[in-house]
PDB file of N, CA and C in Angstrom:
ATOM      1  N   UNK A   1      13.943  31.762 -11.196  1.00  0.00           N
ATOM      2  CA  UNK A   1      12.809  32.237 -11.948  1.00  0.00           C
ATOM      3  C   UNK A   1      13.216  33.532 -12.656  1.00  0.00           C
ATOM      4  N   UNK A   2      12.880  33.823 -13.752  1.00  0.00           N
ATOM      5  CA  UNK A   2      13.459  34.677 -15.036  1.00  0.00           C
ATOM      6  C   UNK A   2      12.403  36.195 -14.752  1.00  0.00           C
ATOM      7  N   UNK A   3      13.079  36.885 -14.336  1.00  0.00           N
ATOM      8  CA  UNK A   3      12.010  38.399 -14.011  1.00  0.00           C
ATOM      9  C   UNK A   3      11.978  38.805 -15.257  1.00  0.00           C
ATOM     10  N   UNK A   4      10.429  39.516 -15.431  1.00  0.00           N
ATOM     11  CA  UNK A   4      10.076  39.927 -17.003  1.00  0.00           C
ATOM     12  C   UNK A   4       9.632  41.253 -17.062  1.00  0.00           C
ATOM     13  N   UNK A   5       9.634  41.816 -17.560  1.00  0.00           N
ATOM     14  CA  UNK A   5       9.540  43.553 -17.911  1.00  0.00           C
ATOM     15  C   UNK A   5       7.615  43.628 -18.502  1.00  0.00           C
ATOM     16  N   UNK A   6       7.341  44.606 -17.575  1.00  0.00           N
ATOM     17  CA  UNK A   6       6.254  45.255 -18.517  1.00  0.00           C
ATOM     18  C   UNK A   6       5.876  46.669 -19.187  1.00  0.00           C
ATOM     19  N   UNK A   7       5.182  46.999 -19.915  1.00  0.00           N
ATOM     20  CA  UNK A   7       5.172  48.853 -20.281  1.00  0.00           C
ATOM     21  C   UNK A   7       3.997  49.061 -20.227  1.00  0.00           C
ATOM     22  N   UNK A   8       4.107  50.299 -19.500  1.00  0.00           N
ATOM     23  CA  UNK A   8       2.893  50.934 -18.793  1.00  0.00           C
ATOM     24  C   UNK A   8       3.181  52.087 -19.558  1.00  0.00           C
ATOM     25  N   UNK A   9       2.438  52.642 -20.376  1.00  0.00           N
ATOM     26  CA  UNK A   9       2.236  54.358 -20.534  1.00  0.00           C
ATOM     27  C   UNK A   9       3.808  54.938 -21.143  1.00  0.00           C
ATOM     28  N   UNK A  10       4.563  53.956 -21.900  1.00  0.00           N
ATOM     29  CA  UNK A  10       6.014  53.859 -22.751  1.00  0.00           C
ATOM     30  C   UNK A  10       6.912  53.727 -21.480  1.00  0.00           C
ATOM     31  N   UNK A  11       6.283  53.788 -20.393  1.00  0.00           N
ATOM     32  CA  UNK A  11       7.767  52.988 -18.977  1.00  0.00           C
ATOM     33  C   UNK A  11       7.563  51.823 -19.080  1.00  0.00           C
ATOM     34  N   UNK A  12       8.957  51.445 -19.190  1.00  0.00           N
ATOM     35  CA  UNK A  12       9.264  49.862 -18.954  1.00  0.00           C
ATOM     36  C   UNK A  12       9.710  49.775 -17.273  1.00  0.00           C
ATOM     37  N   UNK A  13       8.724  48.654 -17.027  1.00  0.00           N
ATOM     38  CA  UNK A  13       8.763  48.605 -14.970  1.00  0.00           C
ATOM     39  C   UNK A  13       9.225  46.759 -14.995  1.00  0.00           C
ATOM     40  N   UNK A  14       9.921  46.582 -14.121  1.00  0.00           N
ATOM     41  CA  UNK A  14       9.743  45.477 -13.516  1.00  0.00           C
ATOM     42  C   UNK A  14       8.518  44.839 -13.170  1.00  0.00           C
ATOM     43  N   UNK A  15       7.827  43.141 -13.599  1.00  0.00           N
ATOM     44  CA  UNK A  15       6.811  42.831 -13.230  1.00  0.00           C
ATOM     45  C   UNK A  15       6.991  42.121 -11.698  1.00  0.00           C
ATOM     46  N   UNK A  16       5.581  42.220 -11.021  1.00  0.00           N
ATOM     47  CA  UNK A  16       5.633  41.396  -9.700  1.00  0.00           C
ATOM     48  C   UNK A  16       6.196  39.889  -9.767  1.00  0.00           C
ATOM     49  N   UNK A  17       6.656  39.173  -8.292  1.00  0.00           N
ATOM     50  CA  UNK A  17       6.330  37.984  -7.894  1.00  0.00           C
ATOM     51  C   UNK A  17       5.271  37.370  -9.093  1.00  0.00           C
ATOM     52  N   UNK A  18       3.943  37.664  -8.675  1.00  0.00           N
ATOM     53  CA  UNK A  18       2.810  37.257  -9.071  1.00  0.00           C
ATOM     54  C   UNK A  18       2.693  37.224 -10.585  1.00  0.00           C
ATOM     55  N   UNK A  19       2.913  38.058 -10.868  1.00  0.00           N
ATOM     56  CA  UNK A  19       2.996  37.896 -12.568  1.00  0.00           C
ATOM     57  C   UNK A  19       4.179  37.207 -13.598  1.00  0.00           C
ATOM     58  N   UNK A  20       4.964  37.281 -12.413  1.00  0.00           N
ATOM     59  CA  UNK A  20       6.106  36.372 -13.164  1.00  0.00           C
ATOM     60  C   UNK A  20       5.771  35.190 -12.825  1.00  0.00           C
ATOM     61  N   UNK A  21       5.415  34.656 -11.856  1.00  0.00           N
ATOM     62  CA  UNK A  21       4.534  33.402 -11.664  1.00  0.00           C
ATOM     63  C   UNK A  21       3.588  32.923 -12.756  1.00  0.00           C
ATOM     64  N   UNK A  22       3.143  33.663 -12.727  1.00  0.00           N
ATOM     65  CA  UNK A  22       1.741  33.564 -14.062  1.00  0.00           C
ATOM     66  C   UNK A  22       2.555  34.109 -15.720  1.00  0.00           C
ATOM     67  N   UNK A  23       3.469  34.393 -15.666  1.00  0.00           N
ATOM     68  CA  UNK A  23       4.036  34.204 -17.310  1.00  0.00           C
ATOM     69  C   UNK A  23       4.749  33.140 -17.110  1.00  0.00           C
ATOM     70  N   UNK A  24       5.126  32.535 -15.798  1.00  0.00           N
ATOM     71  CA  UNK A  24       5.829  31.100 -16.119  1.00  0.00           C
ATOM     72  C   UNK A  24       5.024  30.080 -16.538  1.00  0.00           C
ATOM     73  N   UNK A  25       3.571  30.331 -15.957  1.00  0.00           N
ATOM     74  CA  UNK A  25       2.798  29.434 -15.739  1.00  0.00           C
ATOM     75  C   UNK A  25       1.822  29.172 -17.251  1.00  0.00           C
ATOM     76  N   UNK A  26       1.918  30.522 -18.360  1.00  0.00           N
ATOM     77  CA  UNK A  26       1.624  30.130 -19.135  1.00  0.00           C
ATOM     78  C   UNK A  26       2.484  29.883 -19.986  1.00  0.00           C
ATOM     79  N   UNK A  27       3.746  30.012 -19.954  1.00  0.00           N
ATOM     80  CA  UNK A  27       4.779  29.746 -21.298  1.00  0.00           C
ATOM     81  C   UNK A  27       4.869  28.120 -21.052  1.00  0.00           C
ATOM     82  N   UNK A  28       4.789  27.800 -19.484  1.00  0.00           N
ATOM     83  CA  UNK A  28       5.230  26.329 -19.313  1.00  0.00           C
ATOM     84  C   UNK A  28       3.805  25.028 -19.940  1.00  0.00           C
ATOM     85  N   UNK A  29       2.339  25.834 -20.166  1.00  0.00           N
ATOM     86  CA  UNK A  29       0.898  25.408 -20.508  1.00  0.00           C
ATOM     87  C   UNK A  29       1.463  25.406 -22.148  1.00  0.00           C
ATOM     88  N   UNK A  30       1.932  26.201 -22.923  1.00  0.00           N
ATOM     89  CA  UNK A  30       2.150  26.199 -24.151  1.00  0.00           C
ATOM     90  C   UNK A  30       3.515  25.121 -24.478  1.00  0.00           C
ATOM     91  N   UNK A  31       4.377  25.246 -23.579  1.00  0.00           N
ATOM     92  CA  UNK A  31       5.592  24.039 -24.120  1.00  0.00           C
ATOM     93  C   UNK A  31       5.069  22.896 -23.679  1.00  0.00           C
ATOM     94  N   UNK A  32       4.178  22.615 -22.859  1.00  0.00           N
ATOM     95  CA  UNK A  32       3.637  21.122 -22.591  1.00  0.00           C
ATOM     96  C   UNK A  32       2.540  20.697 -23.650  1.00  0.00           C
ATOM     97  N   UNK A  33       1.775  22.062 -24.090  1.00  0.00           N
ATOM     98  CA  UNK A  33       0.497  21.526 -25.280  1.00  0.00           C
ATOM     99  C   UNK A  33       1.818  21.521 -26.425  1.00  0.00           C
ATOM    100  N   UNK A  34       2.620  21.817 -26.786  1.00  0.00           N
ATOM    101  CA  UNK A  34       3.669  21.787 -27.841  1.00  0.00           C
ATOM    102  C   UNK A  34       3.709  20.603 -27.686  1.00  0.00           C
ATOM    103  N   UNK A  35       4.778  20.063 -26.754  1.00  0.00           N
ATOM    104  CA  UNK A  35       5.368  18.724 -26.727  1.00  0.00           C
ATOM    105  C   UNK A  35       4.157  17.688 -27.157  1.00  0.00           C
ATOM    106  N   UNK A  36       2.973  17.745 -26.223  1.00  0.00           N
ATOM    107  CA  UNK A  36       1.836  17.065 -26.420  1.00  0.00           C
ATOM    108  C   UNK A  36       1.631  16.806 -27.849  1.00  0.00           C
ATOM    109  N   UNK A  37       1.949  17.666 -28.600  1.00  0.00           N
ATOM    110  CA  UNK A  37       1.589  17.867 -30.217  1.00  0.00           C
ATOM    111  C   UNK A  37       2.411  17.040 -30.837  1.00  0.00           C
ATOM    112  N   UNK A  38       3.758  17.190 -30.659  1.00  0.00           N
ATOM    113  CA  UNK A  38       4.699  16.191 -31.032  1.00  0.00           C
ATOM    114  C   UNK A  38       4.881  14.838 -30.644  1.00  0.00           C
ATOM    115  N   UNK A  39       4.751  14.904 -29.606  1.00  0.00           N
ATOM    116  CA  UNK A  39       4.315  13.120 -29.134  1.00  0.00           C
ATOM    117  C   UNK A  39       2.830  12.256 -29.926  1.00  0.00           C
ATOM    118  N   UNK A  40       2.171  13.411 -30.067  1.00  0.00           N
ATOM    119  CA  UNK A  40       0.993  12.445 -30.609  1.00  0.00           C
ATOM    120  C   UNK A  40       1.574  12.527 -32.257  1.00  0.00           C
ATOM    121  N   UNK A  41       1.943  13.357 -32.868  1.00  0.00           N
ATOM    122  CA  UNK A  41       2.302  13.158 -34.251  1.00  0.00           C
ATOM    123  C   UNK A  41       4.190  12.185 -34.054  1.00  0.00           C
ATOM    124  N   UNK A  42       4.492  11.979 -33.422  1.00  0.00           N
ATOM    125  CA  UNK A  42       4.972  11.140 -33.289  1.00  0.00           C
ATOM    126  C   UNK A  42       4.706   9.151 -33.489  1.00  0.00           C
ATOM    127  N   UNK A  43       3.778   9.352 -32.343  1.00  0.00           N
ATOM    128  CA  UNK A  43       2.911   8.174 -32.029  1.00  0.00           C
ATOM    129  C   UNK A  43       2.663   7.209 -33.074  1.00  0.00           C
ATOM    130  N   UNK A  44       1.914   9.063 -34.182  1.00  0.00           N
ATOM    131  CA  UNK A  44       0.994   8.298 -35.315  1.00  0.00           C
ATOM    132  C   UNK A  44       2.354   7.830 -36.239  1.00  0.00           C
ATOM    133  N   UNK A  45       3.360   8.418 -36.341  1.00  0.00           N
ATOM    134  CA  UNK A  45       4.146   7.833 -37.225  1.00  0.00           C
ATOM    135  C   UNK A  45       5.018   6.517 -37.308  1.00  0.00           C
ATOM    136  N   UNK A  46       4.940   6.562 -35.799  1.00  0.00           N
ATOM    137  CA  UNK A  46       5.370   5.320 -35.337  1.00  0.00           C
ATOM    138  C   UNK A  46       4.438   3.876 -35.120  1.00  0.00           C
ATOM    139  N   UNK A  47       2.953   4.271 -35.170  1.00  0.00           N
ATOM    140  CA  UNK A  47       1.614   3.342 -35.945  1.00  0.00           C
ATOM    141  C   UNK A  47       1.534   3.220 -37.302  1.00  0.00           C
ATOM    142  N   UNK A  48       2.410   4.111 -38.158  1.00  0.00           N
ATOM    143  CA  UNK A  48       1.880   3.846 -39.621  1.00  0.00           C
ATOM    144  C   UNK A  48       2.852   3.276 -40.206  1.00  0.00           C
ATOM    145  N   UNK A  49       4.197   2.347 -39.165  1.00  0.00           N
ATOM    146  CA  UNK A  49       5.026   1.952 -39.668  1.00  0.00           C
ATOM    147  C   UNK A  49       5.297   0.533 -38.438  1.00  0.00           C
ATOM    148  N   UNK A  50       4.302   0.432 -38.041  1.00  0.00           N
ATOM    149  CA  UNK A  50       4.236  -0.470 -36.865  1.00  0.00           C
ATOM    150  C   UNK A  50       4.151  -2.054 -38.051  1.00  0.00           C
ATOM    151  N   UNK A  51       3.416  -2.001 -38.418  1.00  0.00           N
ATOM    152  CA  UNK A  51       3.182  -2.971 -39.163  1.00  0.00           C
ATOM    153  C   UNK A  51       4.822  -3.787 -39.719  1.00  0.00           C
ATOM    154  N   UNK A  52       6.091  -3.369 -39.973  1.00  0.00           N
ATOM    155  CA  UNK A  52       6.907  -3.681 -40.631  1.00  0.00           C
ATOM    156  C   UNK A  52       8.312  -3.851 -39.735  1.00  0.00           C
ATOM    157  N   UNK A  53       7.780  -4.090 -38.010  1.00  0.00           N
ATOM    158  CA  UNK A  53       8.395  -4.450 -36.998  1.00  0.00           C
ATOM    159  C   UNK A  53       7.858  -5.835 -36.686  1.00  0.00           C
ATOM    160  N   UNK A  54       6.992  -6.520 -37.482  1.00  0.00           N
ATOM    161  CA  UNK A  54       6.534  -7.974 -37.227  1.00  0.00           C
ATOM    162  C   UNK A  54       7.627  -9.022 -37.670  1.00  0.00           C
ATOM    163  N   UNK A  55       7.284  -9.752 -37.005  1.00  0.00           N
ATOM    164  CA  UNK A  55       8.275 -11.342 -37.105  1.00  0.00           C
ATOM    165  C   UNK A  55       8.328 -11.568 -38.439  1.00  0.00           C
ATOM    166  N   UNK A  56       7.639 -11.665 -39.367  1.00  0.00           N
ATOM    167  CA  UNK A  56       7.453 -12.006 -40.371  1.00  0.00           C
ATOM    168  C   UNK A  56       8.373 -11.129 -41.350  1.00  0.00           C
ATOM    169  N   UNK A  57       8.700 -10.057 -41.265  1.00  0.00           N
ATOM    170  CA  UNK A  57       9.481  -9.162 -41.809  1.00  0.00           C
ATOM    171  C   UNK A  57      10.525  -8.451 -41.575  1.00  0.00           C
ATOM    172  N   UNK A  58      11.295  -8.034 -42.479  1.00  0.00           N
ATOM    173  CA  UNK A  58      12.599  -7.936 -42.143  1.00  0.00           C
ATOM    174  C   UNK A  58      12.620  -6.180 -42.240  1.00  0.00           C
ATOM    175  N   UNK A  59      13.049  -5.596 -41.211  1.00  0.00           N
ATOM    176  CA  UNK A  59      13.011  -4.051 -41.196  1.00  0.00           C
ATOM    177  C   UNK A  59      14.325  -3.643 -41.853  1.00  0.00           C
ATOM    178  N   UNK A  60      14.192  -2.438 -42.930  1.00  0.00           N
ATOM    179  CA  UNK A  60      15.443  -2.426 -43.283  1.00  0.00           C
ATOM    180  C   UNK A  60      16.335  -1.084 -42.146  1.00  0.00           C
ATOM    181  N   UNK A  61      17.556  -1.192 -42.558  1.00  0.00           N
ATOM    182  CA  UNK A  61      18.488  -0.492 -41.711  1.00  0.00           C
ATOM    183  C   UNK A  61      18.011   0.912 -41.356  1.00  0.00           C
ATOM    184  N   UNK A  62      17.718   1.731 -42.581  1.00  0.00           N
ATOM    185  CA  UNK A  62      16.899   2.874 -42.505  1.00  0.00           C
ATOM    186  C   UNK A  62      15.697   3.220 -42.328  1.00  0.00           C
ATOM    187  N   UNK A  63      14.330   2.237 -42.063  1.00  0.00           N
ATOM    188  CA  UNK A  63      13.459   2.017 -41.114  1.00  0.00           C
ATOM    189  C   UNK A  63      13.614   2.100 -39.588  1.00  0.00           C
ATOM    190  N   UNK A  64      14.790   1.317 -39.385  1.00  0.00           N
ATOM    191  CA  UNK A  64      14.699   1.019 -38.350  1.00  0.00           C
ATOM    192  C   UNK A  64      15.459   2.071 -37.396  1.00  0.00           C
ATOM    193  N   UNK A  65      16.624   3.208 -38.152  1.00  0.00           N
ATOM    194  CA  UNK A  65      16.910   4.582 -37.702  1.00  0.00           C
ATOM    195  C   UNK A  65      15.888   5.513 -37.474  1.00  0.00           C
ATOM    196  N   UNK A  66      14.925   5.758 -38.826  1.00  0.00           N
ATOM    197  CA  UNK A  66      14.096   6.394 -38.509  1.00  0.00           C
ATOM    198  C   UNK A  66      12.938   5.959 -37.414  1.00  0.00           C
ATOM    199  N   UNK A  67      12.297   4.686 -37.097  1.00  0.00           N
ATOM    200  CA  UNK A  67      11.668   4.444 -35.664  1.00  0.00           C
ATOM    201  C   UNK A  67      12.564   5.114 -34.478  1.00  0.00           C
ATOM    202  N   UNK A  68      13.537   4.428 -34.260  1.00  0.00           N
ATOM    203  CA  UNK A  68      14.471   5.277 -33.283  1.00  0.00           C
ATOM    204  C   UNK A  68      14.539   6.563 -33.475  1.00  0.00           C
ATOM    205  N   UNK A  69      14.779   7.140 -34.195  1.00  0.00           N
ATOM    206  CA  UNK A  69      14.867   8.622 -34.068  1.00  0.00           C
ATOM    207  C   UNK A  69      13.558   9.087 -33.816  1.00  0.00           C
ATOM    208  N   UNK A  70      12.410   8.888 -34.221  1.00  0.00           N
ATOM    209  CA  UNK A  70      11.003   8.882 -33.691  1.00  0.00           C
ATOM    210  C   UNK A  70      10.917   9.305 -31.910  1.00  0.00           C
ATOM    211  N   UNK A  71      11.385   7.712 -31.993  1.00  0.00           N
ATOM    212  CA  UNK A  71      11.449   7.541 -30.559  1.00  0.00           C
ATOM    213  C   UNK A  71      12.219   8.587 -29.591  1.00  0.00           C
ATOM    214  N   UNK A  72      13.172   8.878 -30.172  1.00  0.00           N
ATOM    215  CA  UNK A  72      14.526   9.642 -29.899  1.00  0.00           C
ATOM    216  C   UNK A  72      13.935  11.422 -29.840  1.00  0.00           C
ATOM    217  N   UNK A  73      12.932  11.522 -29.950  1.00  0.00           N
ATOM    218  CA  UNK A  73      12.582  13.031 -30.395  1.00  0.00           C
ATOM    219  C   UNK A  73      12.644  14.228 -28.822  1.00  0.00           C
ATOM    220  N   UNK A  74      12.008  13.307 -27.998  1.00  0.00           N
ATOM    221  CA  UNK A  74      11.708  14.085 -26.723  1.00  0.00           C
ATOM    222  C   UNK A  74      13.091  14.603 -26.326  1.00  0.00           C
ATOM    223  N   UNK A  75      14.245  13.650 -26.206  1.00  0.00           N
ATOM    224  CA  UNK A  75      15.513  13.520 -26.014  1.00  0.00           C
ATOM    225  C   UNK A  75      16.124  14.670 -26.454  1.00  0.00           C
ATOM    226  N   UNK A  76      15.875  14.248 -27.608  1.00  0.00           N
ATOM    227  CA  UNK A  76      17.176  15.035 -29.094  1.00  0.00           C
ATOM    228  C   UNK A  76      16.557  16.360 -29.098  1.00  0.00           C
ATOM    229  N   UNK A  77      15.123  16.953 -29.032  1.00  0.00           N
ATOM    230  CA  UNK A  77      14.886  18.145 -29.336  1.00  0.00           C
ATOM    231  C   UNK A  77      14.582  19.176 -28.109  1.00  0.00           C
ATOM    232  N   UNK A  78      14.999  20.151 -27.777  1.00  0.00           N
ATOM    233  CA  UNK A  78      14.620  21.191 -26.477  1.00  0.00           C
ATOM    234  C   UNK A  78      13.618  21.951 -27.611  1.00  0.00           C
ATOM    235  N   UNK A  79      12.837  22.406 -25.794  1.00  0.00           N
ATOM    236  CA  UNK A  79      11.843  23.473 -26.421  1.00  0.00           C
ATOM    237  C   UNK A  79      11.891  24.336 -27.169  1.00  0.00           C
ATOM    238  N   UNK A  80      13.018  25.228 -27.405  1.00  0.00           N
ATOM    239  CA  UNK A  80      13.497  25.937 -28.352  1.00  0.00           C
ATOM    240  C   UNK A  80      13.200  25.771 -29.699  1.00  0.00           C
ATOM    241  N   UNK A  81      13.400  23.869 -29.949  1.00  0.00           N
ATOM    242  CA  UNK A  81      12.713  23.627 -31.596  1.00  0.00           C
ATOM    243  C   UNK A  81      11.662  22.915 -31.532  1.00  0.00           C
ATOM    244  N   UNK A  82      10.625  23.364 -30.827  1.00  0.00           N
ATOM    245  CA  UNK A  82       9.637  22.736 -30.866  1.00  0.00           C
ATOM    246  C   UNK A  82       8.763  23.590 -32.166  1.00  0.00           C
ATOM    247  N   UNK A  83       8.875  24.796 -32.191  1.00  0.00           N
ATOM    248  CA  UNK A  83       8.479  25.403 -33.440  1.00  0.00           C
ATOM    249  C   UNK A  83       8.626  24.942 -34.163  1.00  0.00           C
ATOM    250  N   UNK A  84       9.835  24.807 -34.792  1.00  0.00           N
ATOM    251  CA  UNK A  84      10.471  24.020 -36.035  1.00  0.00           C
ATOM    252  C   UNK A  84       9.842  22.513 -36.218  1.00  0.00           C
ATOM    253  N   UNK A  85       9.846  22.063 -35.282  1.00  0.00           N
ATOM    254  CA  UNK A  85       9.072  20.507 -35.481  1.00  0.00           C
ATOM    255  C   UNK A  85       7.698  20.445 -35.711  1.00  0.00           C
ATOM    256  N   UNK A  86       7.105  21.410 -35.264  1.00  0.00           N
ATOM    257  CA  UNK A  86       5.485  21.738 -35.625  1.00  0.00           C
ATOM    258  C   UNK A  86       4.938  22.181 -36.985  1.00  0.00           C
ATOM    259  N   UNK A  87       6.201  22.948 -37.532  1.00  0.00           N
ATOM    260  CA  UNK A  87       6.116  23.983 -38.626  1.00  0.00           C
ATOM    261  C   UNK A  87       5.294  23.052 -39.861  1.00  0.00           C
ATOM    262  N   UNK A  88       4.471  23.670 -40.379  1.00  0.00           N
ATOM    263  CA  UNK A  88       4.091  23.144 -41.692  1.00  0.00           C
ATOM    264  C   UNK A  88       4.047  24.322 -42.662  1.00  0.00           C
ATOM    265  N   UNK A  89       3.956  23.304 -44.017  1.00  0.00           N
ATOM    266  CA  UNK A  89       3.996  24.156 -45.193  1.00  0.00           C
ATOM    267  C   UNK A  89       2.486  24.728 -45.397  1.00  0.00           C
ATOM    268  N   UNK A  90       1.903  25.645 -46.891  1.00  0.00           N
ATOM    269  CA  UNK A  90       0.767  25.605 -46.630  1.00  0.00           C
ATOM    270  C   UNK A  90      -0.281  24.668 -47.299  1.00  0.00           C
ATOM    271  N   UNK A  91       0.551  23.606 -47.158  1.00  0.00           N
ATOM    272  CA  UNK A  91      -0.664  22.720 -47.556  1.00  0.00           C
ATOM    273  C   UNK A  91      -0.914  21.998 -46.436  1.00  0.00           C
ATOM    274  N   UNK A  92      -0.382  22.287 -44.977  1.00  0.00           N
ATOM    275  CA  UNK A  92      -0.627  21.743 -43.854  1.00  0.00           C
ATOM    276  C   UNK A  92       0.590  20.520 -43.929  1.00  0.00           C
ATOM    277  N   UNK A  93       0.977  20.376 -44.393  1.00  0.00           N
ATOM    278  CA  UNK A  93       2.214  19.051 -44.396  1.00  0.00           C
ATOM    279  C   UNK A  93       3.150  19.836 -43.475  1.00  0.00           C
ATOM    280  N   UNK A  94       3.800  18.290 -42.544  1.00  0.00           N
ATOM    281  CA  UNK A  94       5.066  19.121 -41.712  1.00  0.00           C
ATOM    282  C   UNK A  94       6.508  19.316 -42.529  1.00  0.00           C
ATOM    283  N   UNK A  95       6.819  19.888 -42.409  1.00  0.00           N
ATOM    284  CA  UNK A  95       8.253  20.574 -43.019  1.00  0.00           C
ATOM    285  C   UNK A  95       9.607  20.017 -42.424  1.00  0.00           C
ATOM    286  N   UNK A  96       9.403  19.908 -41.199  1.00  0.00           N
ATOM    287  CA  UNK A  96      10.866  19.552 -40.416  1.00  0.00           C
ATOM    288  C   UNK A  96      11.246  18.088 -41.234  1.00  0.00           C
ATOM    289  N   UNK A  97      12.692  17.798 -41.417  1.00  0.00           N
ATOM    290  CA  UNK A  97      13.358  17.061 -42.470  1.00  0.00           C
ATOM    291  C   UNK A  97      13.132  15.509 -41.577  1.00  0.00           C
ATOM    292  N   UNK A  98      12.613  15.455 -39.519  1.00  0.00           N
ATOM    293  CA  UNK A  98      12.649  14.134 -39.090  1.00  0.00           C
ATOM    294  C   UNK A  98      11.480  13.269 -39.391  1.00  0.00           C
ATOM    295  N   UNK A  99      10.541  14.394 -40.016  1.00  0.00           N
ATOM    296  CA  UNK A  99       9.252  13.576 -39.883  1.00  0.00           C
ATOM    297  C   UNK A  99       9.374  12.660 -41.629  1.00  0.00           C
ATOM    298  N   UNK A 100      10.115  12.527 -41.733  1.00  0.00           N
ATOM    299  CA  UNK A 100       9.749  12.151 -43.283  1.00  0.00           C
ATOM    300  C   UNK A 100      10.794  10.966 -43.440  1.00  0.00           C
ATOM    301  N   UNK A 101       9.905   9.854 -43.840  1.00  0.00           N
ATOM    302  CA  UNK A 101      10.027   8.405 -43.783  1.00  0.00           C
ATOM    303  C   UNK A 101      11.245   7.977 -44.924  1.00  0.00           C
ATOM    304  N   UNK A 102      12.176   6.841 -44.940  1.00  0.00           N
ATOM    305  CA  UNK A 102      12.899   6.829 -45.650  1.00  0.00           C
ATOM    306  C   UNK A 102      12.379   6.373 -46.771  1.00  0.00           C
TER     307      UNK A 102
END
């Protein structure tokens, strides 16, 4: 467990047991609502292309990378870029280069 510093009155002190408990406990509430975020915008991308995995049709090569890599996200990305995968521009569109369909 990662001991974390606090400042009291411009001293920097060592925090308790207890509070390092409780900054684990919320950094670990924010990388799980993160991930949560990405799995469901995942999901949807992988529903709005569901349709062109039917018998009837032939998926092309680069469809069928990008589903996998979809799929592939939990894997391929640490928490570290979970920012980056969230990031949008300001028109609310996501920015990261995986979300974008061939």
């Amino acid at each position: 467990m990662p001991s974390y510093k606090k400042q009291i009155d411009g001293v920097v002190l060592d925090c308790t047991a207890e509070e390092n408990a409780e900054i684990d406990a919320r950094r670990s509430k924010i990388k799980d609502n993160k991930l949560a975020d990405i799995k469901e915008i995942r999901l949807q991308k992988l529903i709005e292309t569901d349709y062109l995995a039917m018998s009837d049709n032939t998926m092309s090569d680069e469809m069928k990378t990008y589903r996998q890599s979809m799929r592939d996200i939990p894997q391929n990305y640490s928490e570290d870029k979970y920012d980056e995968l969230l990031a949008r521009d300001s028109d609310g569109i996501l920015t990261h280069s995986i979300w974008s369909k061939p």
